[in-house]
C-alpha atoms as a PDB file:
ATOM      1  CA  UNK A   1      16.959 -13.573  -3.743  1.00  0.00           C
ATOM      2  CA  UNK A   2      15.231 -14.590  -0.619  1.00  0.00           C
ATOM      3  CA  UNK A   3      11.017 -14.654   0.094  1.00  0.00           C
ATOM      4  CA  UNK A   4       9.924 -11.853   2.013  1.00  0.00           C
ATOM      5  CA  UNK A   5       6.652 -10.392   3.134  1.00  0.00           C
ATOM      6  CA  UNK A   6       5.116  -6.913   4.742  1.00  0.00           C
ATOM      7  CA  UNK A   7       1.923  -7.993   6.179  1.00  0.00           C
ATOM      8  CA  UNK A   8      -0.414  -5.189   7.145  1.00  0.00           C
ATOM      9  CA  UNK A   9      -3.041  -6.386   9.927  1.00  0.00           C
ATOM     10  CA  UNK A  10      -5.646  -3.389  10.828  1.00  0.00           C
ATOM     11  CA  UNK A  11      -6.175  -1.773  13.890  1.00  0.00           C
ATOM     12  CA  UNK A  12      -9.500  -0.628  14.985  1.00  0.00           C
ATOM     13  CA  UNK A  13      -8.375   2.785  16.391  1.00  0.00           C
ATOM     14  CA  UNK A  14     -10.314   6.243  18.756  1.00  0.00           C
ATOM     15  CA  UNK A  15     -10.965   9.669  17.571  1.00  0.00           C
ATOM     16  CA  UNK A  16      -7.521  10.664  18.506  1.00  0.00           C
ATOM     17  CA  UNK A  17      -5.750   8.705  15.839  1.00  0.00           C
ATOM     18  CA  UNK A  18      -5.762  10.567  13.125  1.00  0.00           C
ATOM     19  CA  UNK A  19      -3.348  12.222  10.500  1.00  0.00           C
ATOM     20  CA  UNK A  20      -0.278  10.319   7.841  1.00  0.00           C
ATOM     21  CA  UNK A  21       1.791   7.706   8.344  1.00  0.00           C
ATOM     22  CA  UNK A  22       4.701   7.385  11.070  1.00  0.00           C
ATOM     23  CA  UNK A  23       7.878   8.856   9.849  1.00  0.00           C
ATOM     24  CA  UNK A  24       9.781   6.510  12.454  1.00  0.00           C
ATOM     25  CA  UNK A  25      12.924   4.919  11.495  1.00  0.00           C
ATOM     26  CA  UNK A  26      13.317   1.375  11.460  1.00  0.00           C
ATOM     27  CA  UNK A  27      15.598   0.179  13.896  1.00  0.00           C
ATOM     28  CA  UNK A  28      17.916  -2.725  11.928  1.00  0.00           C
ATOM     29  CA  UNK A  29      19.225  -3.376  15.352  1.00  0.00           C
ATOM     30  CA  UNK A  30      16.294  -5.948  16.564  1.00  0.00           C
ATOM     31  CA  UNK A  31      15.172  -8.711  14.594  1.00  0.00           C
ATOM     32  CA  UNK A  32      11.715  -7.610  13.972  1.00  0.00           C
ATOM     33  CA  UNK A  33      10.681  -4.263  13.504  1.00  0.00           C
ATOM     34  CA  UNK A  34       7.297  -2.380  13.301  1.00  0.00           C
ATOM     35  CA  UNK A  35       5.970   0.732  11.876  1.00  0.00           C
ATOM     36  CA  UNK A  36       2.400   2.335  12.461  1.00  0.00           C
ATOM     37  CA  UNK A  37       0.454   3.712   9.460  1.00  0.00           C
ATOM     38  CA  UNK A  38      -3.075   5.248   8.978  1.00  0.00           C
ATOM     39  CA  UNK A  39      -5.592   5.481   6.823  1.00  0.00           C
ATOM     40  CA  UNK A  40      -8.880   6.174   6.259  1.00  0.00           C
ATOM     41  CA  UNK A  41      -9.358   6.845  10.308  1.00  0.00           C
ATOM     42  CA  UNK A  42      -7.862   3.219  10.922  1.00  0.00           C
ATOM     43  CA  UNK A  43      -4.347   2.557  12.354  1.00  0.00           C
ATOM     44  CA  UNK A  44      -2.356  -0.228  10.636  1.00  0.00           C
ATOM     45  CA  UNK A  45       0.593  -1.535  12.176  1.00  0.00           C
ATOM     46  CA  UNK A  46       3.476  -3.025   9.268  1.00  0.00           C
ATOM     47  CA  UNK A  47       6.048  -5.582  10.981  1.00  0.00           C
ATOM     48  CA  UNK A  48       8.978  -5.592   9.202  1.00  0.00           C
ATOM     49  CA  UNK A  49      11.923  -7.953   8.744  1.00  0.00           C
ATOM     50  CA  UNK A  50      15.342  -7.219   8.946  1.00  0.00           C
ATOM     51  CA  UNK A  51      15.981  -7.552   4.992  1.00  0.00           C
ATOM     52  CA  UNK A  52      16.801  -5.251   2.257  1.00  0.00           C
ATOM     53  CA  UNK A  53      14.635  -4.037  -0.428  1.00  0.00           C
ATOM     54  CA  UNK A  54      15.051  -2.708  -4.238  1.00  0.00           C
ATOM     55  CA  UNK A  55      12.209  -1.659  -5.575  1.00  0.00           C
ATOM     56  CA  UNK A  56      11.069   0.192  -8.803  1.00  0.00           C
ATOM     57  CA  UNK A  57       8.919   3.170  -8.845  1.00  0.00           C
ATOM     58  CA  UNK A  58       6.535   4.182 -11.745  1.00  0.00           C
ATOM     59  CA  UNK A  59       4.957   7.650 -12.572  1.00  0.00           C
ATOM     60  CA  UNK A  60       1.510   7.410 -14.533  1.00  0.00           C
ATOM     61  CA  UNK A  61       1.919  11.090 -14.905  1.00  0.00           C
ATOM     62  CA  UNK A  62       5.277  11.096 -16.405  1.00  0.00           C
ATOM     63  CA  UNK A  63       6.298   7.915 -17.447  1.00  0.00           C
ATOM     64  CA  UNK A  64       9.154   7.548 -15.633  1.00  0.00           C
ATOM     65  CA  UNK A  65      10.721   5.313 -13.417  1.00  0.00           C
ATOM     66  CA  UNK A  66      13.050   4.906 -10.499  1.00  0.00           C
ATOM     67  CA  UNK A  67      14.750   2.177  -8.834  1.00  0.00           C
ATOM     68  CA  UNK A  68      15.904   2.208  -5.730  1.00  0.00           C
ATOM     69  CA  UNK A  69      17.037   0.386  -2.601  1.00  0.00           C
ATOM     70  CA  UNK A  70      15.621   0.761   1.514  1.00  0.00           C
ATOM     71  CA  UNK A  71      15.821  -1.293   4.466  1.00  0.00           C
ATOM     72  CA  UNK A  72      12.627   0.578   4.943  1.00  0.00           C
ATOM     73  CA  UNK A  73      10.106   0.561   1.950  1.00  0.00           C
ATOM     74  CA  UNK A  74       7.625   2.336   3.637  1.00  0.00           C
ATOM     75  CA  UNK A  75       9.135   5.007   4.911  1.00  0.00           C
ATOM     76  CA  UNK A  76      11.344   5.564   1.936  1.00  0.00           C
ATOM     77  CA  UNK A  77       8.447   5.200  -0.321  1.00  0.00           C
ATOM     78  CA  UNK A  78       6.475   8.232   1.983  1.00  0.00           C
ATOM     79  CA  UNK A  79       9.771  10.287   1.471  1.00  0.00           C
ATOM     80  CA  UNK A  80       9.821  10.023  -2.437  1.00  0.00           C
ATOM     81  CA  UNK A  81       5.971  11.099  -2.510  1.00  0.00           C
ATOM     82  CA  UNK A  82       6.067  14.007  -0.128  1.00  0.00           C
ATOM     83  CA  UNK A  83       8.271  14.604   2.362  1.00  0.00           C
ATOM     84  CA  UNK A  84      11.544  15.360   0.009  1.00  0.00           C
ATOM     85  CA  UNK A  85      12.154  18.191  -1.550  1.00  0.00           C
ATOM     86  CA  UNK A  86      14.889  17.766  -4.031  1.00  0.00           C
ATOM     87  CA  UNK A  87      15.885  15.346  -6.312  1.00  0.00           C
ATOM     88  CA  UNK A  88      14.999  13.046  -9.210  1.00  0.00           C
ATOM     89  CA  UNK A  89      11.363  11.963  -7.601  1.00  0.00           C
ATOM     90  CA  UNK A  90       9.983  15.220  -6.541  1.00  0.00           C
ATOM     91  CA  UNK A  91       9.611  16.159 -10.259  1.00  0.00           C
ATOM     92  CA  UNK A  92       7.809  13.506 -11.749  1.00  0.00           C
ATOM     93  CA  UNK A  93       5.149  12.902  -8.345  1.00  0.00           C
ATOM     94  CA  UNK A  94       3.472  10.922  -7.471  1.00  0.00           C
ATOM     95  CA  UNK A  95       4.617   7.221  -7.936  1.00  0.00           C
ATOM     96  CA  UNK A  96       3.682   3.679  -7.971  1.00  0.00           C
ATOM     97  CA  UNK A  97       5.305   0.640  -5.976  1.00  0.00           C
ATOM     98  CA  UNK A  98       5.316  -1.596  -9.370  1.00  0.00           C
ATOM     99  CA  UNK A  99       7.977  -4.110  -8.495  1.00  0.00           C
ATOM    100  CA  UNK A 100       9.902  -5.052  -5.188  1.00  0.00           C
ATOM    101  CA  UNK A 101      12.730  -7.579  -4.509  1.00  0.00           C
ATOM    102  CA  UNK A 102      13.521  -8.747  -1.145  1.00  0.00           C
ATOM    103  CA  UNK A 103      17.155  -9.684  -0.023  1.00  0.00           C
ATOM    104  CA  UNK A 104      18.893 -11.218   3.323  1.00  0.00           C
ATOM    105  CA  UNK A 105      22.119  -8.682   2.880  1.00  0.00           C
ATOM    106  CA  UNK A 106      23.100  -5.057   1.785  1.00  0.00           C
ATOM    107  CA  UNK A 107      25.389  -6.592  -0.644  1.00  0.00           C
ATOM    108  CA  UNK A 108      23.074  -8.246  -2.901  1.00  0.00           C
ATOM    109  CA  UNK A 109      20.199  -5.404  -2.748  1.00  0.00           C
ATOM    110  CA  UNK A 110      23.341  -3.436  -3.749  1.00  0.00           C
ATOM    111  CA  UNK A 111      24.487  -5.252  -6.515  1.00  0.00           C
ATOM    112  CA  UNK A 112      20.734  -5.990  -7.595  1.00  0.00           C
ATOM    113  CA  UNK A 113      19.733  -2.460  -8.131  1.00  0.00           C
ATOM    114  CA  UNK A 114      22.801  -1.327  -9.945  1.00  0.00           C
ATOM    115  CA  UNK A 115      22.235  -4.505 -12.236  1.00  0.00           C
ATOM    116  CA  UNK A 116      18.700  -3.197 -12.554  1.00  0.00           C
ATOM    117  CA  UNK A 117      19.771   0.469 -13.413  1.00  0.00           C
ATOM    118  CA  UNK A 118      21.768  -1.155 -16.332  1.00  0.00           C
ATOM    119  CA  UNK A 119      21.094  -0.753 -20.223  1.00  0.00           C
ATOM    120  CA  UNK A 120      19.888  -4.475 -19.743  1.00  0.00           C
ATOM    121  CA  UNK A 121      18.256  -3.798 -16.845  1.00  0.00           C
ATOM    122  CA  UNK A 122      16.194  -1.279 -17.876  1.00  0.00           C
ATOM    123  CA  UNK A 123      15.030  -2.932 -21.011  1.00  0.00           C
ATOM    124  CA  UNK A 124      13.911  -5.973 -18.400  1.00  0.00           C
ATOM    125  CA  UNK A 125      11.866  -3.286 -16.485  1.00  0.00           C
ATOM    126  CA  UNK A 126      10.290  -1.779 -19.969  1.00  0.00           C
ATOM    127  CA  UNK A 127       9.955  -5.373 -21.428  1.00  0.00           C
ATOM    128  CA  UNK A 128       8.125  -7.322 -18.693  1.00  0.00           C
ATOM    129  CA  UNK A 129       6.933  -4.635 -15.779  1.00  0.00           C
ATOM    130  CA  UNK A 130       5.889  -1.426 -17.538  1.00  0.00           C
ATOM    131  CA  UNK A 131       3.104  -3.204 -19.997  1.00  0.00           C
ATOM    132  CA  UNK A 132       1.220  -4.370 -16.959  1.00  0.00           C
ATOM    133  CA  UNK A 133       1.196  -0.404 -15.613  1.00  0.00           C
ATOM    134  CA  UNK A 134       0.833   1.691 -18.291  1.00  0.00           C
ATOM    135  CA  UNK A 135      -3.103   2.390 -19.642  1.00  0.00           C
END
């Protein structure tokens, strides 16, 4: 597993600016990649590396989780909270970034998430992760 980062460094933005975060595709083409986001009237820009992520997703409301795997957290994260409209995440809305995992290649995030959505795996996620997030 390698060290990543997604550093978010505000943008003072006009009266124009306004409304959810970019949709756009990350382009896995280019090295570096960014994505614009905003909130609270104030545009953030996200620069991305070229890695893969897994990540687990928890729902207070529910109690459920799901893991999954994106070269694109943010995006993919947006998706599961509102934009899809089937599926395993639009029932149990809205969810929590509780754990992510960065890796260099698609083969390890692979192999990583489907070790994750083991028996073992998903005592290690209600063992050591779910404690720390449930009130």
């Amino acid at each position: 597993m390698s060290k990543g980062f997604i550093s978010a460094t505000p943008r003072r933005t006009g009266a124009a600016d306004t409304g959810l975060p970019a949709a756009g595709r990350f382009n896995s083409s280019r090295k570096f990649g960014t994505t614009k986001a905003f909130r609270n009237g104030r545009l953030f820009y996200f620069y991305l590396m070229n890695e893969f992520v897994v990540y687990i997703l928890f729902s207070k409301s529910s109690g459920k989780t799901y893991t999954g795997m994106s070269s694109d957290l943010i995006t993919r994260f947006h998706y599961h909270n509102t934009k899809s409209t089937k599926g395993f995440t639009t029932r149990y809305r809205p969810w929590i970034v509780i754990h992510v995992e960065f890796f260099k290649s698609k083969k390890e995030a692979m192999l990583r998430e489907k070790e994750l959505k083991t028996g073992k795996g998903r005592d290690w996620i209600k063992q050591f992760l779910l404690p720390h997030h449930i009130i």
